[in-house]
C-alpha atoms as a PDB file:
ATOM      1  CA  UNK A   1      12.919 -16.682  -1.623  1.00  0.00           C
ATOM      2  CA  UNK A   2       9.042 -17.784  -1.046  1.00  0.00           C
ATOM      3  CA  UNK A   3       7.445 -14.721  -0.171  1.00  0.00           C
ATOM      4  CA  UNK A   4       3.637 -14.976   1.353  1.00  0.00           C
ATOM      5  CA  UNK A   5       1.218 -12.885   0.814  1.00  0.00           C
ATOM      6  CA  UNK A   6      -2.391 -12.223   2.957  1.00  0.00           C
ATOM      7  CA  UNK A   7      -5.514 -10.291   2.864  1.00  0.00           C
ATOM      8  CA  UNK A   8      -6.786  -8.637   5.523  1.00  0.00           C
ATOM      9  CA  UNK A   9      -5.516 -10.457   8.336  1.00  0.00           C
ATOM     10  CA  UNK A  10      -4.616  -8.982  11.338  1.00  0.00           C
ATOM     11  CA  UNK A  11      -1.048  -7.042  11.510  1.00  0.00           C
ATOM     12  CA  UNK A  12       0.965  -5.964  14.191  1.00  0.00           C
ATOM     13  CA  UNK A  13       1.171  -1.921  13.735  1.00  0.00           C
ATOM     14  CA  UNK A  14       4.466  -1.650  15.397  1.00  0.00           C
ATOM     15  CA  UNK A  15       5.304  -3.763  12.102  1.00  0.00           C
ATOM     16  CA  UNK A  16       3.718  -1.231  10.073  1.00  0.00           C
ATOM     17  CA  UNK A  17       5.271   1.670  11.551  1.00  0.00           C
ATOM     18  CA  UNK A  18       8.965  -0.190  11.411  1.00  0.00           C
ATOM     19  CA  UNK A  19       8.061  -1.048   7.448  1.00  0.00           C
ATOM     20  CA  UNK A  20       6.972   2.667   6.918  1.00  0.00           C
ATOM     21  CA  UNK A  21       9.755   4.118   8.387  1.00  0.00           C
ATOM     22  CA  UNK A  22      12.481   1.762   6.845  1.00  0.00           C
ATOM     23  CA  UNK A  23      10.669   2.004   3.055  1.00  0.00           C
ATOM     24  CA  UNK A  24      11.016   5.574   3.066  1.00  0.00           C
ATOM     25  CA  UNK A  25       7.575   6.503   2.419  1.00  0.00           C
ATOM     26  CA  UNK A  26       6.028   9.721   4.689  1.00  0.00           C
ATOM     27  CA  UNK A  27       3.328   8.236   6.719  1.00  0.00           C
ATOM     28  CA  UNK A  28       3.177   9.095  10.845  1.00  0.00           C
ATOM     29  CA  UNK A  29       5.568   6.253  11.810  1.00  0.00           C
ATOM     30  CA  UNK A  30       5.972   8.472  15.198  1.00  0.00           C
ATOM     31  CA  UNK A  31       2.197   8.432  15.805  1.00  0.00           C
ATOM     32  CA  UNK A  32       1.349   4.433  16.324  1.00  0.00           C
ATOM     33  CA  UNK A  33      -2.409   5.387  17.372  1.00  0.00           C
ATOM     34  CA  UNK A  34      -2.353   6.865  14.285  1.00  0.00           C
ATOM     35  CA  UNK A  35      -0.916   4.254  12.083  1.00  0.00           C
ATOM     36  CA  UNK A  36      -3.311   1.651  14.127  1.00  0.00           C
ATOM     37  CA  UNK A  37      -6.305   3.647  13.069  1.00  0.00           C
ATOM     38  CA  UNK A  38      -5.284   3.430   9.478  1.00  0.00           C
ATOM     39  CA  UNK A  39      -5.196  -0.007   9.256  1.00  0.00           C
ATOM     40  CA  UNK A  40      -8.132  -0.709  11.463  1.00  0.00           C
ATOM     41  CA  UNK A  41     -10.042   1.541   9.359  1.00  0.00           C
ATOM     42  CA  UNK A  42      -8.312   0.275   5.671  1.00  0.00           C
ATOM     43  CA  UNK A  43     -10.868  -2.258   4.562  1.00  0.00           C
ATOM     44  CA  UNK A  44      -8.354  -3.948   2.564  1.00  0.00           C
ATOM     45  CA  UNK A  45      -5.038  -4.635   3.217  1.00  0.00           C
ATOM     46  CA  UNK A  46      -2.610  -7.087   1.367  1.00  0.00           C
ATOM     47  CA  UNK A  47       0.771  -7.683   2.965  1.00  0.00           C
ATOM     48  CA  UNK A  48       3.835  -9.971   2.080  1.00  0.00           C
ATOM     49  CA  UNK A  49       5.949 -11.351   4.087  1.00  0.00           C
ATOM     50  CA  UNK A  50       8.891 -13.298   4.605  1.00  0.00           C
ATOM     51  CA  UNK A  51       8.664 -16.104   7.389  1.00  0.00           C
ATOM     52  CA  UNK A  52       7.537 -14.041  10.305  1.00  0.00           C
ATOM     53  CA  UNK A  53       8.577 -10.272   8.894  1.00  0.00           C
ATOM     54  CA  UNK A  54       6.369  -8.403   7.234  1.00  0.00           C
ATOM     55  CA  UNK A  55       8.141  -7.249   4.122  1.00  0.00           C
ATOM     56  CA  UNK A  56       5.216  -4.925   2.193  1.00  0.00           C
ATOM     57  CA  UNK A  57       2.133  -3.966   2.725  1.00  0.00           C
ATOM     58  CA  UNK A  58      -1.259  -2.264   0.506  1.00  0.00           C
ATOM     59  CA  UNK A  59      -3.272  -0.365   2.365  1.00  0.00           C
ATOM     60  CA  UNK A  60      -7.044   0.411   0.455  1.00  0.00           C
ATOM     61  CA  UNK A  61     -10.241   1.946   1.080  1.00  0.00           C
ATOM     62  CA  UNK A  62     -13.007   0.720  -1.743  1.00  0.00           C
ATOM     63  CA  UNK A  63     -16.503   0.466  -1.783  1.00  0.00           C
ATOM     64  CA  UNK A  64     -15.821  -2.789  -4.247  1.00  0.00           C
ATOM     65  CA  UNK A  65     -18.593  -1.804  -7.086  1.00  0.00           C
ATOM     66  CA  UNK A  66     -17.112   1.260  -8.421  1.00  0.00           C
ATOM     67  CA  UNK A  67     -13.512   2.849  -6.915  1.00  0.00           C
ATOM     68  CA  UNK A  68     -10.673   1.338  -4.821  1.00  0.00           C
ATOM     69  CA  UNK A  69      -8.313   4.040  -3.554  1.00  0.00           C
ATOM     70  CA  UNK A  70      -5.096   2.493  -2.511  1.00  0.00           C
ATOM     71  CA  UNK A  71      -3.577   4.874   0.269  1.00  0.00           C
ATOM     72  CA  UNK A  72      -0.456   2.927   1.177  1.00  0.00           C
ATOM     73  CA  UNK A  73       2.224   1.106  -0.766  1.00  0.00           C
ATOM     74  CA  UNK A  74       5.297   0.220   1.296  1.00  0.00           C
ATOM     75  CA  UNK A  75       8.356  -2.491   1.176  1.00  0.00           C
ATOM     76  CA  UNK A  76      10.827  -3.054   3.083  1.00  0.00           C
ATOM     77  CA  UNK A  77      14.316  -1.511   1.332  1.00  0.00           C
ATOM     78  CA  UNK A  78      15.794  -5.084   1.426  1.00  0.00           C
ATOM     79  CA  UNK A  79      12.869  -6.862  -0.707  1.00  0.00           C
ATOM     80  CA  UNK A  80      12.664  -3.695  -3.151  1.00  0.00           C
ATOM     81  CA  UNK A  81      13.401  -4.442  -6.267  1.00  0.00           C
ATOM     82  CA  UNK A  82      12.243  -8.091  -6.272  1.00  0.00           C
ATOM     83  CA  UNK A  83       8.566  -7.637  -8.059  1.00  0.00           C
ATOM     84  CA  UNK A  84       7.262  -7.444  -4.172  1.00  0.00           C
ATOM     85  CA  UNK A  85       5.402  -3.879  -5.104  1.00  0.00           C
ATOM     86  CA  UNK A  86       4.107  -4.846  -8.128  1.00  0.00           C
ATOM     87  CA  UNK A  87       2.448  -8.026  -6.413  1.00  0.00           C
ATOM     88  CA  UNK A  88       1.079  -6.163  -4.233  1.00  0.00           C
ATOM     89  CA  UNK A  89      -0.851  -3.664  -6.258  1.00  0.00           C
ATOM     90  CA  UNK A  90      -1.621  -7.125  -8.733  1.00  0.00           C
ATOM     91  CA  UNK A  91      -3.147  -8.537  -5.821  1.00  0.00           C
ATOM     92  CA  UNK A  92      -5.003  -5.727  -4.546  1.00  0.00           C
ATOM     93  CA  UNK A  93      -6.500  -5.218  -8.312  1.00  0.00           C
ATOM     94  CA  UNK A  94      -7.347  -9.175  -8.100  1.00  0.00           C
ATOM     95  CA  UNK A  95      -9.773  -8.362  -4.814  1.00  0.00           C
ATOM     96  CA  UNK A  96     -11.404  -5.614  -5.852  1.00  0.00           C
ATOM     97  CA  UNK A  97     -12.029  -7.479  -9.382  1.00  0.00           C
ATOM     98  CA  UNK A  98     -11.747  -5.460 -13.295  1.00  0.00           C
ATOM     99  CA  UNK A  99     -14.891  -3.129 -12.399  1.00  0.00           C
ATOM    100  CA  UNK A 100     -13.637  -1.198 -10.038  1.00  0.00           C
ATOM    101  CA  UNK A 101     -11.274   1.529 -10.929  1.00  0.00           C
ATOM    102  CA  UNK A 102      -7.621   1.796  -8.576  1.00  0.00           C
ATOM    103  CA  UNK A 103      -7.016   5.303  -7.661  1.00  0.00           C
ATOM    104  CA  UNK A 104      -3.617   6.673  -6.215  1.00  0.00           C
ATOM    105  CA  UNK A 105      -1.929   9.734  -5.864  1.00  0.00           C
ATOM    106  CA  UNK A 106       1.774   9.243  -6.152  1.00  0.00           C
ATOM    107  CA  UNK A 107       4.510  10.860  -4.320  1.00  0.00           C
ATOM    108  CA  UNK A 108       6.960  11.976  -6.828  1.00  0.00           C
ATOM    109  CA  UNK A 109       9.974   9.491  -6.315  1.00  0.00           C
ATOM    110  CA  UNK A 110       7.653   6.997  -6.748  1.00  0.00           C
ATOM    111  CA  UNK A 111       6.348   8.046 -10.129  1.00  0.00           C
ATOM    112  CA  UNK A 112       9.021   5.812 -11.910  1.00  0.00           C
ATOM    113  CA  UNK A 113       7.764   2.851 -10.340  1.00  0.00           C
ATOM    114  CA  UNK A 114       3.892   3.240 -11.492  1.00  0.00           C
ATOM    115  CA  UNK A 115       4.894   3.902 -14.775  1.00  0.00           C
ATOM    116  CA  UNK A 116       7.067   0.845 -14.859  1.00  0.00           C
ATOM    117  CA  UNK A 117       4.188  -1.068 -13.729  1.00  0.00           C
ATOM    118  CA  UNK A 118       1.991  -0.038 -16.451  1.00  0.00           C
ATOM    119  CA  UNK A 119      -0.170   2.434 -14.425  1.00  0.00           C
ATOM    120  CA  UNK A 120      -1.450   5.155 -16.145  1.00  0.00           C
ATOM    121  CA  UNK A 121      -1.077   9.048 -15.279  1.00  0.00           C
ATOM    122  CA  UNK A 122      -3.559  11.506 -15.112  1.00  0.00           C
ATOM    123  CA  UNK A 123      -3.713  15.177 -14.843  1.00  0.00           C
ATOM    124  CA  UNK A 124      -7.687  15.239 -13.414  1.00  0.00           C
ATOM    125  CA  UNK A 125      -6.628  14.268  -9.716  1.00  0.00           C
ATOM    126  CA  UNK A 126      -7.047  17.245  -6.992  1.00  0.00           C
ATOM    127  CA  UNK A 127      -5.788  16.946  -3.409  1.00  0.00           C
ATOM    128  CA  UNK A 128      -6.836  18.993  -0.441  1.00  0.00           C
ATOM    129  CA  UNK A 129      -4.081  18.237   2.174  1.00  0.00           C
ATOM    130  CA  UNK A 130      -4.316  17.407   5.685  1.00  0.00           C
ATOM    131  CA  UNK A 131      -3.842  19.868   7.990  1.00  0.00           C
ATOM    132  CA  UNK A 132      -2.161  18.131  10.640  1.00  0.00           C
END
């Protein structure tokens, strides 16, 4: 399987909403203006995909000197399993280069998965939620 993967190109966000939804991670797959904004407004984004079909996507906001937050880490349930995460989060860690520190804030099924990749926990990280 020969699996692609892009930065920052253009992406159809029905295709992001239908990857959301299907990964299972909680974004606002029923609010496409929404899920448009947040990749219009990402200013980096590395997908995968397979053929046509986008299989995974990273979805960052950095200012490329100091911090890299990476907001969104999805994959299709088919491809999961198959390294497709962790090349994503390689990838987005080759753009943004080894002085810039990656940032995330986990939801808790996925904590497995970070650790497996070698990330790094922390107990310094506050959230202030959305409220809607």
């Amino acid at each position: 399987m020969t699996i692609r993967y892009q930065v920052n190109v253009p992406v159809d966000p029905q295709a992001v909403v239908t990857l959301f939804r299907d990964s299972g991670i909680h974004r606002p797959y029923d609010d496409l203006q929404r899920v448009t904004q947040m990749i219009e407004r990402a200013n980096l984004t590395v997908t995968g995909w397979h053929g046509d079909q986008l299989i995974g996507i990273a979805r960052a906001l950095t200012d490329w000197c100091y911090c890299c937050y990476l907001s969104d880490l999805a994959v299709d349930p088919n491809y999961q399993r198959s390294g497709i995460g962790t090349s994503l989060v390689k990838r987005v860690r080759e753009e943004i280069g080894d002085a810039v520190t990656l940032i995330l804030v986990s939801a808790p099924e996925a904590i497995p998965f970070y650790e497996r990749i070698g990330l790094p926990r922390t107990d310094r990280a506050f959230v202030l939620p959305r409220k809607r």
